[in-house]
Protein backbone atom coordinates (compact mmCIF):
# COMPACT_ATOMS: atom_id res chain seq x y z
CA UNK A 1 42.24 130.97 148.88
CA UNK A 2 39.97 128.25 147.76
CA UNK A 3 41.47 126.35 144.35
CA UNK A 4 38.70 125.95 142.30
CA UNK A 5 37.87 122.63 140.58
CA UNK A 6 36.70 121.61 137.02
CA UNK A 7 34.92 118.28 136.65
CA UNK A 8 35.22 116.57 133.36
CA UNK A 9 33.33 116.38 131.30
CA UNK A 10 32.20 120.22 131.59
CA UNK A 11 28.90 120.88 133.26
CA UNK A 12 25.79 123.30 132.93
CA UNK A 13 22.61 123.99 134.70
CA UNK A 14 21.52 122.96 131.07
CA UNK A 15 24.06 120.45 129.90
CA UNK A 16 24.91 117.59 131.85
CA UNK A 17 27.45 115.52 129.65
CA UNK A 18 28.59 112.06 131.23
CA UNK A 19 31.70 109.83 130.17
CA UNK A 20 31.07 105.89 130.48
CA UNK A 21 33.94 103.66 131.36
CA UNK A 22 35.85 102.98 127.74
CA UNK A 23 33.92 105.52 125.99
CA UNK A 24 35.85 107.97 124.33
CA UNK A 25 36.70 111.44 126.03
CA UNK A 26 36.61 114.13 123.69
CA UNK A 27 39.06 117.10 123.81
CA UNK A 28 37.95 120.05 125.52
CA UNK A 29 39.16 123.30 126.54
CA UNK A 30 39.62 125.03 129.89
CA UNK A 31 39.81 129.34 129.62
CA UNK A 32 40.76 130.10 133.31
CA UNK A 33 41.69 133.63 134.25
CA UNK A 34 45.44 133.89 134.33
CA UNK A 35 47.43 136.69 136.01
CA UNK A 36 50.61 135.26 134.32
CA UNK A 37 51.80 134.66 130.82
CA UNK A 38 51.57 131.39 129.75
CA UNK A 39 54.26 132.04 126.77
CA UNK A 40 57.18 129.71 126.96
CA UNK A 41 55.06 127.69 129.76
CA UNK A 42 54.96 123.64 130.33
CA UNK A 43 51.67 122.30 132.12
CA UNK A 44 51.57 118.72 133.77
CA UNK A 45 48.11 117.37 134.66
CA UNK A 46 48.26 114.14 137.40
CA UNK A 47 44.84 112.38 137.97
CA UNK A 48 44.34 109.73 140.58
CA UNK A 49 41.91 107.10 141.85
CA UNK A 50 40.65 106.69 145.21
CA UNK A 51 43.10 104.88 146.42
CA UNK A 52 45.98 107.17 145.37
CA UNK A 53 47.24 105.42 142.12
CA UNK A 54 48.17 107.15 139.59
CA UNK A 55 45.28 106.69 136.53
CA UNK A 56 46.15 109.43 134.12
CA UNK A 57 49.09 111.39 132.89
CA UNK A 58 48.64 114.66 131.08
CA UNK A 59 51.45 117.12 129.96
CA UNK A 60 52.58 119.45 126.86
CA UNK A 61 54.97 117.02 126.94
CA UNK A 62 53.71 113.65 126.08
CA UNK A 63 50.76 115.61 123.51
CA UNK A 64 48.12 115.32 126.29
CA UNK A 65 47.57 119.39 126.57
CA UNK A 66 48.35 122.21 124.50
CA UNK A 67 48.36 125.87 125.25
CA UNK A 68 46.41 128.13 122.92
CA UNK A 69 46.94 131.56 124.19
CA UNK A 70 45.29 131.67 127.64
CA UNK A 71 43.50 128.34 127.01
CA UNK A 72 44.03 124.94 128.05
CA UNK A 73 43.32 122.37 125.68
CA UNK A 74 43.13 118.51 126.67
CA UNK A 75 43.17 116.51 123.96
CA UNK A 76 41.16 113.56 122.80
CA UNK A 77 41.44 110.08 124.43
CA UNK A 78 40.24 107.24 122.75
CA UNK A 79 38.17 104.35 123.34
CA UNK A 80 40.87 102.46 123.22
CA UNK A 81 43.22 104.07 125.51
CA UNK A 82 40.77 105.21 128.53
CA UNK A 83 41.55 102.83 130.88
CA UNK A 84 39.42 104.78 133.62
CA UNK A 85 37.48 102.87 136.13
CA UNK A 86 33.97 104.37 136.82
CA UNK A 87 34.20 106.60 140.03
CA UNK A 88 35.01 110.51 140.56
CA UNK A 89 39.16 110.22 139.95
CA UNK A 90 40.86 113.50 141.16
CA UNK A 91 44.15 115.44 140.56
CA UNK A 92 45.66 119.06 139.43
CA UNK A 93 46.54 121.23 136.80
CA UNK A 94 50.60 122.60 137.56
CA UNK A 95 52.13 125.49 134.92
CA UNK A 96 55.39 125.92 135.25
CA UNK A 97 56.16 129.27 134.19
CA UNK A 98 59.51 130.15 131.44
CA UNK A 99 61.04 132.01 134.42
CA UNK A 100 60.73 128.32 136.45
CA UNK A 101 57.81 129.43 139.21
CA UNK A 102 55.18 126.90 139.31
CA UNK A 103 51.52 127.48 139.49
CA UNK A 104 48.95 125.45 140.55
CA UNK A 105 45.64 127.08 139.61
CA UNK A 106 42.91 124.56 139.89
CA UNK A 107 41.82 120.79 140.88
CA UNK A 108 40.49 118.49 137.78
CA UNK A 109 38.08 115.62 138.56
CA UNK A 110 37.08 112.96 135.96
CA UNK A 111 33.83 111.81 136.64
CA UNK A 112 33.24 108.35 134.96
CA UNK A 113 30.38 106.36 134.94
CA UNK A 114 29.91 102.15 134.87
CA UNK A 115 29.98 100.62 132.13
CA UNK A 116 26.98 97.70 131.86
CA UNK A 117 27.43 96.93 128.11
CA UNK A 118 30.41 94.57 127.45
């Protein structure tokens, strides 16, 4: 089974969105089919650089995703707090279920571009 991938921000064949280093990422949201019920669930989200550090730290825990029905919701991070280097960063999406099984449905990857303007 091949785990499919979302790359922030969200592309189209008609919209192609791009984040700059220190710019502001808006929320979005992330409807992916689910065989399971999300009710009760906790999600963590881990993205990392190319060299394997840890960059970003996402979970219904610290406020960084919600769960609106079948949706996954990322909120906002501001200018202020996106530390992200420009490069493709890469990492995971992990529910874990109110009976305790985790799920790991797809891949994230945060594409951010350099920043020239200081």
């Amino acid at each position: 089974m091949i785990v499919p991938t979302y790359t922030i921000p969200p592309q189209s064949e008609e919209y192609k969105p791009f984040i700059k280093e220190g710019d502001t990422i808006y929320e979005f949201t992330i409807t992916a089919s689910a065989d399971f019920d999300l009710t009760g669930a906790s999600v963590n989200c881990q993205i990392y650089d190319k060299d394997g550090r840890l960059v970003l730290d996402l979970s219904t825990d610290n406020g960084g995703l919600s769960l609106e029905g079948q949706s996954l919701k990322f909120t906002e991070i501001s200018a202020s707090d996106n530390k992200l280097q420009s490069g493709t960063h890469k990492g995971d999406v992990q529910y874990t279920l109110s009976n305790g099984e985790v799920i790991t449905p797809f891949n994230i990857e945060y594409v951010i571009q350099k920043e020239y303007t200081i």
